[in-house]
Protein backbone atom coordinates (compact mmCIF):
# COMPACT_ATOMS: atom_id res chain seq x y z
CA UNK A 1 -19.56 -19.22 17.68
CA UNK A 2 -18.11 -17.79 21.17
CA UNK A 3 -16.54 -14.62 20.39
CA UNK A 4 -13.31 -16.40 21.23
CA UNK A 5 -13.95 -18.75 18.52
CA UNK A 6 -14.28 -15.55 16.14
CA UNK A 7 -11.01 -14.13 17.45
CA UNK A 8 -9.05 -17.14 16.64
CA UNK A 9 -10.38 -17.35 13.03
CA UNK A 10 -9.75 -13.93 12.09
CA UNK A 11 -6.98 -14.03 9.08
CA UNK A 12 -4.86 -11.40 8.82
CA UNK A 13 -2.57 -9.87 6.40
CA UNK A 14 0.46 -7.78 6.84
CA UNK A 15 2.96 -6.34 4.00
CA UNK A 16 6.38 -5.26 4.58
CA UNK A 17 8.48 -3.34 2.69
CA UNK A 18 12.13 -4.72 2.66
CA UNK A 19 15.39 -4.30 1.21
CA UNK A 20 17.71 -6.74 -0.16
CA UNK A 21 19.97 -7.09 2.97
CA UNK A 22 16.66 -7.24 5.03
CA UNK A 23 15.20 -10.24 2.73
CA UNK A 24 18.24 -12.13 2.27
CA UNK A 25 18.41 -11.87 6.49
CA UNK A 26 15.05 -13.02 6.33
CA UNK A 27 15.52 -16.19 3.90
CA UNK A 28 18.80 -17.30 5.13
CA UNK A 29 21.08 -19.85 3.62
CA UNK A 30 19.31 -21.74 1.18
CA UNK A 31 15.63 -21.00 2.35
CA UNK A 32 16.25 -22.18 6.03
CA UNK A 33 15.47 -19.10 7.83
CA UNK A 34 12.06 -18.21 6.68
CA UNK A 35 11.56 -22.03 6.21
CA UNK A 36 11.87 -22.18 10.34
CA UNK A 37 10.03 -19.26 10.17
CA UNK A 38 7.18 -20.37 8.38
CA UNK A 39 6.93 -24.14 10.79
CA UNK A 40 7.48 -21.98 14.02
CA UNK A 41 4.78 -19.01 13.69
CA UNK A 42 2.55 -21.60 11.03
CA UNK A 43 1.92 -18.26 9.15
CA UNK A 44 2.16 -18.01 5.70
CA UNK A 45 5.21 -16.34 4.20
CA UNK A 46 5.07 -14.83 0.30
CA UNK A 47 8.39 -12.76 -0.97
CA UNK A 48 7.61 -10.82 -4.16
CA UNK A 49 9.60 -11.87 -7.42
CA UNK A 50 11.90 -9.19 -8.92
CA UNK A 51 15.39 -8.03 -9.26
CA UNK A 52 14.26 -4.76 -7.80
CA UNK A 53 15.95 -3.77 -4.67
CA UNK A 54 12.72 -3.91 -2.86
CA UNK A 55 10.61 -6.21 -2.05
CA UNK A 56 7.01 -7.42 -0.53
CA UNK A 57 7.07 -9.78 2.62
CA UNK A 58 3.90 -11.09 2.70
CA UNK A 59 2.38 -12.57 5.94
CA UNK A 60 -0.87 -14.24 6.39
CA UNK A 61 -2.67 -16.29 9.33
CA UNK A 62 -4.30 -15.81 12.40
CA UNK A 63 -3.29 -12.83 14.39
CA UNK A 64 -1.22 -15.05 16.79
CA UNK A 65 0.53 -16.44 13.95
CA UNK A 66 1.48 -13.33 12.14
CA UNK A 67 2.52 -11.64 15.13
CA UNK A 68 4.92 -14.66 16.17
CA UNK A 69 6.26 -14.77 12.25
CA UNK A 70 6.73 -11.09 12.81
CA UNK A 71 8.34 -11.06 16.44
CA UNK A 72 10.83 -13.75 14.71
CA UNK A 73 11.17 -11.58 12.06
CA UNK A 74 11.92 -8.69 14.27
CA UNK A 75 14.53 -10.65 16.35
CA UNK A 76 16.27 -11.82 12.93
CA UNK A 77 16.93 -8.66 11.89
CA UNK A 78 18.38 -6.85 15.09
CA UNK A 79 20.89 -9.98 15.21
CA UNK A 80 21.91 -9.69 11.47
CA UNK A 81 21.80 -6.09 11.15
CA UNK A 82 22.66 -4.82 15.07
CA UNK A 83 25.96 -6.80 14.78
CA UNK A 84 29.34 -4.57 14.30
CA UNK A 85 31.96 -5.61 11.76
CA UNK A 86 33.49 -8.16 14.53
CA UNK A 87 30.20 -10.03 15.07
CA UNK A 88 30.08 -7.92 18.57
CA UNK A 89 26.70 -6.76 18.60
CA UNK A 90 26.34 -2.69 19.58
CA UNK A 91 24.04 -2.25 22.15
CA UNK A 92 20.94 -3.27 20.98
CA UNK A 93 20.62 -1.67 17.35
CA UNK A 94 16.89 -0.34 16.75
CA UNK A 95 15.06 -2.57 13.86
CA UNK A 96 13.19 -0.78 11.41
CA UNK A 97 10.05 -2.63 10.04
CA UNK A 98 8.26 -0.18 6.96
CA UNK A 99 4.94 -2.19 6.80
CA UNK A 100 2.29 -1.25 3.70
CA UNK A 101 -1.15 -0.09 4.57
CA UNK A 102 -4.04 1.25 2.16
CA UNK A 103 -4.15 4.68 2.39
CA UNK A 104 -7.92 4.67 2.85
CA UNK A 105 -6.99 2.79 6.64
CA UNK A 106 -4.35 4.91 7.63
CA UNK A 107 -6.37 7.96 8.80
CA UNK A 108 -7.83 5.68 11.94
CA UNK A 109 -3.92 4.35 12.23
CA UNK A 110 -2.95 8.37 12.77
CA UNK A 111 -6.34 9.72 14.76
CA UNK A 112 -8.00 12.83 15.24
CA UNK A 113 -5.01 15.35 15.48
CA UNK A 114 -2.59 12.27 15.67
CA UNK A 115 -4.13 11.05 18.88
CA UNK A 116 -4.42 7.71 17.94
CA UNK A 117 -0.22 7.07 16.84
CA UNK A 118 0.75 9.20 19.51
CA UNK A 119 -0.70 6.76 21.99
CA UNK A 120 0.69 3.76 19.82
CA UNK A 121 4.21 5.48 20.25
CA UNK A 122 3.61 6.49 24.06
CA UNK A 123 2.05 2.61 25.07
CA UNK A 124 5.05 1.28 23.14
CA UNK A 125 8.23 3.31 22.80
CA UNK A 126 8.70 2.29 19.35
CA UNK A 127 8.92 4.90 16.50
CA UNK A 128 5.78 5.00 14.26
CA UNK A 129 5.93 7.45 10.91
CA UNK A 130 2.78 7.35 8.31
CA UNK A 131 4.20 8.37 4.97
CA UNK A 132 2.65 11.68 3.64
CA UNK A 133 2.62 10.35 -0.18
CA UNK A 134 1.29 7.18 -1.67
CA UNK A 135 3.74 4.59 -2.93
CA UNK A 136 4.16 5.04 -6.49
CA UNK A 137 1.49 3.90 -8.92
CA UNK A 138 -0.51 2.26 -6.01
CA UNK A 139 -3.38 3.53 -2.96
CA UNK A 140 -0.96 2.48 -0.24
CA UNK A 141 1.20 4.00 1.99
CA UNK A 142 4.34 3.17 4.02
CA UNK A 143 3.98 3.35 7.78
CA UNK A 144 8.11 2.92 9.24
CA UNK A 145 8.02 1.38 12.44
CA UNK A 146 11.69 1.18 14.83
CA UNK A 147 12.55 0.23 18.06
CA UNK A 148 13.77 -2.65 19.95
CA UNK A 149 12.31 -5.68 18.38
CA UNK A 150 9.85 -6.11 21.59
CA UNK A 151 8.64 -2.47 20.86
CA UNK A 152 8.11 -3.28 17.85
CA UNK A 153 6.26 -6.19 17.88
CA UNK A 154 4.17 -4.22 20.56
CA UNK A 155 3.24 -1.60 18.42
CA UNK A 156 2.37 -3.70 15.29
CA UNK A 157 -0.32 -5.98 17.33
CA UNK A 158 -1.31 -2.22 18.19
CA UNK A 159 -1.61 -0.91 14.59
CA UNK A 160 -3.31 -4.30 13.36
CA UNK A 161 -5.82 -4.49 15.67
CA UNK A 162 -6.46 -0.45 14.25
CA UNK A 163 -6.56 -2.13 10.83
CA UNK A 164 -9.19 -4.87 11.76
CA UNK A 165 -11.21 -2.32 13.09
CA UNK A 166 -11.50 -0.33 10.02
CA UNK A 167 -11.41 -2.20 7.04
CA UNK A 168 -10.37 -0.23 3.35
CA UNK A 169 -12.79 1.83 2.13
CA UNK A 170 -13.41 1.75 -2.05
CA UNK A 171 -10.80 -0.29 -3.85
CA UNK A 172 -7.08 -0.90 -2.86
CA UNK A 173 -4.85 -0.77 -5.48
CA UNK A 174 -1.94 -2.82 -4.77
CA UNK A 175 2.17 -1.10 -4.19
CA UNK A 176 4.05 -3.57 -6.49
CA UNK A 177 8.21 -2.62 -6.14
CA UNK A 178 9.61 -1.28 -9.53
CA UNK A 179 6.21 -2.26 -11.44
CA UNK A 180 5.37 0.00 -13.48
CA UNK A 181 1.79 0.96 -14.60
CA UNK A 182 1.22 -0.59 -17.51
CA UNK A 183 2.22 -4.00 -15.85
CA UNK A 184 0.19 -3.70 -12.50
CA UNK A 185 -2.90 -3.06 -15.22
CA UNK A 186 -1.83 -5.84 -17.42
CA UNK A 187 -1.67 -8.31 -14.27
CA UNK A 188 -4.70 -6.49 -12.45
CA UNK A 189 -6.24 -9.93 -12.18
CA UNK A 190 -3.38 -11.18 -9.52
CA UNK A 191 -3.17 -7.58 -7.90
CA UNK A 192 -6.46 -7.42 -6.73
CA UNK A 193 -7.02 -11.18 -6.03
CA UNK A 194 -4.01 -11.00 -4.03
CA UNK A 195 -5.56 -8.50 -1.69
CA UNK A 196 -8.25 -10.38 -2.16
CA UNK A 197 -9.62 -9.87 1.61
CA UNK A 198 -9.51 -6.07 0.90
CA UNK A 199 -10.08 -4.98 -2.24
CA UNK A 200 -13.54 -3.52 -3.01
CA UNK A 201 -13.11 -4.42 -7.10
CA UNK A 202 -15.56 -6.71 -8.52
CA UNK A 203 -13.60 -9.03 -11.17
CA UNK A 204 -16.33 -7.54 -13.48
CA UNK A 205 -14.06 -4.16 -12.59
CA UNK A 206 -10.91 -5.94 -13.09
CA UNK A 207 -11.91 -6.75 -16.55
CA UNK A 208 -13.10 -3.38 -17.17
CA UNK A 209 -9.52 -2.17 -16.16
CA UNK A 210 -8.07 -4.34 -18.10
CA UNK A 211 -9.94 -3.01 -21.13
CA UNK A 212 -9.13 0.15 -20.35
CA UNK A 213 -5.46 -0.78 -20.22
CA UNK A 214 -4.94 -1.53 -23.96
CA UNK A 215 -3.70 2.14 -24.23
CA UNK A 216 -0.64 1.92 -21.44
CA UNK A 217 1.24 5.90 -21.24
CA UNK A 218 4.06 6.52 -19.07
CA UNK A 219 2.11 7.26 -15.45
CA UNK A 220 5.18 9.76 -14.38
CA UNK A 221 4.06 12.26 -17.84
CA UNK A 222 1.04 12.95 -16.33
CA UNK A 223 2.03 13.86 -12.95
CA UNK A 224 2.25 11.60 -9.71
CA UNK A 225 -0.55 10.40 -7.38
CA UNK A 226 -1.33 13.42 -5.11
CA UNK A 227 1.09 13.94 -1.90
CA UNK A 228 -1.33 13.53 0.84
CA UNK A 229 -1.41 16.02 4.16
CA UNK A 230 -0.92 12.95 7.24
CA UNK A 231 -2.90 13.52 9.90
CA UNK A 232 -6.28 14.22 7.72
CA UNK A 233 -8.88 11.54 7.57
CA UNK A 234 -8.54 10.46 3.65
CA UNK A 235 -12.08 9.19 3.41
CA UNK A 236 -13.61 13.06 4.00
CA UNK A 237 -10.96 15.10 2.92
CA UNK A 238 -11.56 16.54 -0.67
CA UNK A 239 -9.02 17.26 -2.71
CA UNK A 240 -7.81 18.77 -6.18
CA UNK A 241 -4.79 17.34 -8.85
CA UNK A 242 -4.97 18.64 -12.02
CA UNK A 243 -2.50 17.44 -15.02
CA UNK A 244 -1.80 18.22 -18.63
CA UNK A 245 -3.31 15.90 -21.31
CA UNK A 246 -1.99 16.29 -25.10
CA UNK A 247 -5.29 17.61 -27.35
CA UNK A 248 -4.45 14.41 -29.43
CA UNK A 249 -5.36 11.77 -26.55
CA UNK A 250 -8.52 13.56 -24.76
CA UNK A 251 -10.66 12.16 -27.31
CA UNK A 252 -9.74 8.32 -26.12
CA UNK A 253 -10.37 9.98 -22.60
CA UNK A 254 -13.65 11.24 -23.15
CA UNK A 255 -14.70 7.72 -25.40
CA UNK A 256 -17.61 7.98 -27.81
CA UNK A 257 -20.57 10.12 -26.56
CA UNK A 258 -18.62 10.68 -23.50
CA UNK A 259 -18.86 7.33 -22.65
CA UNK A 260 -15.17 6.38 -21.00
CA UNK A 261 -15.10 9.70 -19.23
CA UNK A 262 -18.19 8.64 -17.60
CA UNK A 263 -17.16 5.32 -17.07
CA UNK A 264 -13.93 6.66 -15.07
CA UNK A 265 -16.34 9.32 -13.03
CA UNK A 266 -18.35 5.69 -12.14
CA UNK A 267 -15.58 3.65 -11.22
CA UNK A 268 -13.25 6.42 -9.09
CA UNK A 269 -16.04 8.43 -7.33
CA UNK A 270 -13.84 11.13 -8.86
CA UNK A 271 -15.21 14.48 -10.38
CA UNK A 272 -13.53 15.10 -13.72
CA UNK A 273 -12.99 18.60 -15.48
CA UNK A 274 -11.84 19.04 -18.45
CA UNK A 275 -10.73 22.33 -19.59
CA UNK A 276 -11.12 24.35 -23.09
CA UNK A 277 -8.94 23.96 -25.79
CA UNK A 278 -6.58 27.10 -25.21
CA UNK A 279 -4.75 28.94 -28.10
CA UNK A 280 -1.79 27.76 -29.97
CA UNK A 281 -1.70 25.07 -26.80
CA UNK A 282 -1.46 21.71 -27.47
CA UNK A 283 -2.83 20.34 -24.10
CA UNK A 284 -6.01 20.33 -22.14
CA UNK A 285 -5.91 20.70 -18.32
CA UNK A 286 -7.74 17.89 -16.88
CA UNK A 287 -8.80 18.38 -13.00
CA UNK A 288 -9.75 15.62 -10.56
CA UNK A 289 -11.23 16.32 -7.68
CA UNK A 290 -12.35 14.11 -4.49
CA UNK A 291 -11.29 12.05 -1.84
CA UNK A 292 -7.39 10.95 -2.52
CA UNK A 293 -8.51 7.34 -3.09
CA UNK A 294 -10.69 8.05 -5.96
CA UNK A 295 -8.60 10.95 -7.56
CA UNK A 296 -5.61 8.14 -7.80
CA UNK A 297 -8.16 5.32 -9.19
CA UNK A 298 -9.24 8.01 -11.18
CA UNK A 299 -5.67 9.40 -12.27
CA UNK A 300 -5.13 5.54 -12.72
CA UNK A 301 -7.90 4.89 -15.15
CA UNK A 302 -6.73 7.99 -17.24
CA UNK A 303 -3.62 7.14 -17.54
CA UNK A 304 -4.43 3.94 -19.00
């Protein structure tokens, strides 16, 4: 086809991060706003389940689409949320959007030395802040954009046409609101068939996290997902996070032979150390080292 033809087909998806306020704005009374929504921009509109306070707006379509589902969005939320206690609205209130982005895309989003968001916040006046640390159990981060809504929609064609440009490298594992670990393993299947466009996990991998899943710990005992310097391209930068494993569990870490441990090096990219057995200590330090990608998938598998 005409590269016009390709431009039109192009599918995108974007994930917000929203509050309750924000989503019941968003859904209206009885389902009509993001019904109109939905008919109006003819994008498709997903709102995670859960009683947590936040959840995942899901949009998907063609570029035009999202970014008329997302101007609407925009506009819904400065009238709901701008207006004072009388209904007068104050000025025109800035709208926050906090959109979801793999990690392993966000270094092109920021630029060498920042160059690349500081021309996204010069060419549109909107605010744009990447997150320094992954969302919990997950390789995605936050990126908070505010403004007027029409700065805002500015600067999100801006940052998707970034993120068409440089698709996730390695796997994407999913932010799911108030999941915890255990349950994003458990339902791996959905999680990465949902980013289905992105993800770089074969269901073959899936299955093999699943497996790996029967043992579920607590992810917070063994330390969070490394805090990330912003600014750094993630795909180069090498890292170190090292955590405390109890002597009793490093022999379901290390498998028979050494075959799980070797298994986890596979899957993560991730080079894994695991230190003596110390006097009178009843842990083993465990270091990861690599890019920040594969020391969470790593960090993931582990704790599993």
């Amino acid at each position: 086809g005409s590269p016009e033809e390709t431009e039109l087909s192009i599918t995108l998806t974007l994930r917000m991060l929203m509050h309750g306020k924000e989503i019941g704005s968003i859904i209206g009374k009885k389902g009509e706003t993001v019904k109109r929504i939905r008919e109006q921009s003819s994008a498709r509109i997903t709102i995670s389940e859960g009683s947590c306070p936040e959840r995942i707006t899901t949009i998907t379509g063609s570029t035009d689409a999202v970014f008329r589902a997302v101007s609407m969005i925009a506009f819904k939320l400065e009238e709901d949320l701008g207006a004072g206690s009388d209904g007068a609205t104050v000025g025109r209130a800035p709208v926050t959007l906090r959109l979801v982005i793999p990690a392993s895309q966000c270094g092109s989003l920021i630029g060498k030395a920042g160059a690349k968001i500081r021309e996204i916040r010069e060419s549109t006046g909107a605010q744009v802040q990447v997150a320094g640390d992954l969302l919990p159990n997950s390789t995605e981060r936050a990126v908070t954009v505010s403004g007027v809504p029409d700065a805002i929609i500015q600067c999100v064609r801006q940052i998707c046409a970034v993120i068409l440009e440089s698709p996730p490298k390695g796997a994407t594992i999913p932010y799911h609101p108030g999941l915890s670990l255990g349950t994003i393993l458990l339902s791996a299947n959905q999680g990465f068939s949902m980013q289905g466009q992105y993800s770089g996990v074969s269901p073959a991998e899936v299955t093999k996290l699943q497996q790996l899943s029967g043992h579920t710990l607590p992810f917070a005992s063994l330390g969070h997902a490394p805090s990330m310097v912003p600014g750094l391209d993630t795909s180069s930068q090498s890292s170190s996070q090292e955590f405390l494993v109890p002597n009793d569990l490093i022999g379901c870490i290390i498998g028979r032979h050494g075959s799980k441990i070797s298994e986890i090096r596979q899957m993560s990219g991730a080079h894994i150390k695991i230190g003596n057995q110390t006097e009178g200590s009843s842990e083993r330090h465990v270091t990861i080292t690599g890019s920040p990608v594969s020391i969470t998938v790593a960090q993931y598998l582990i704790t599993a």
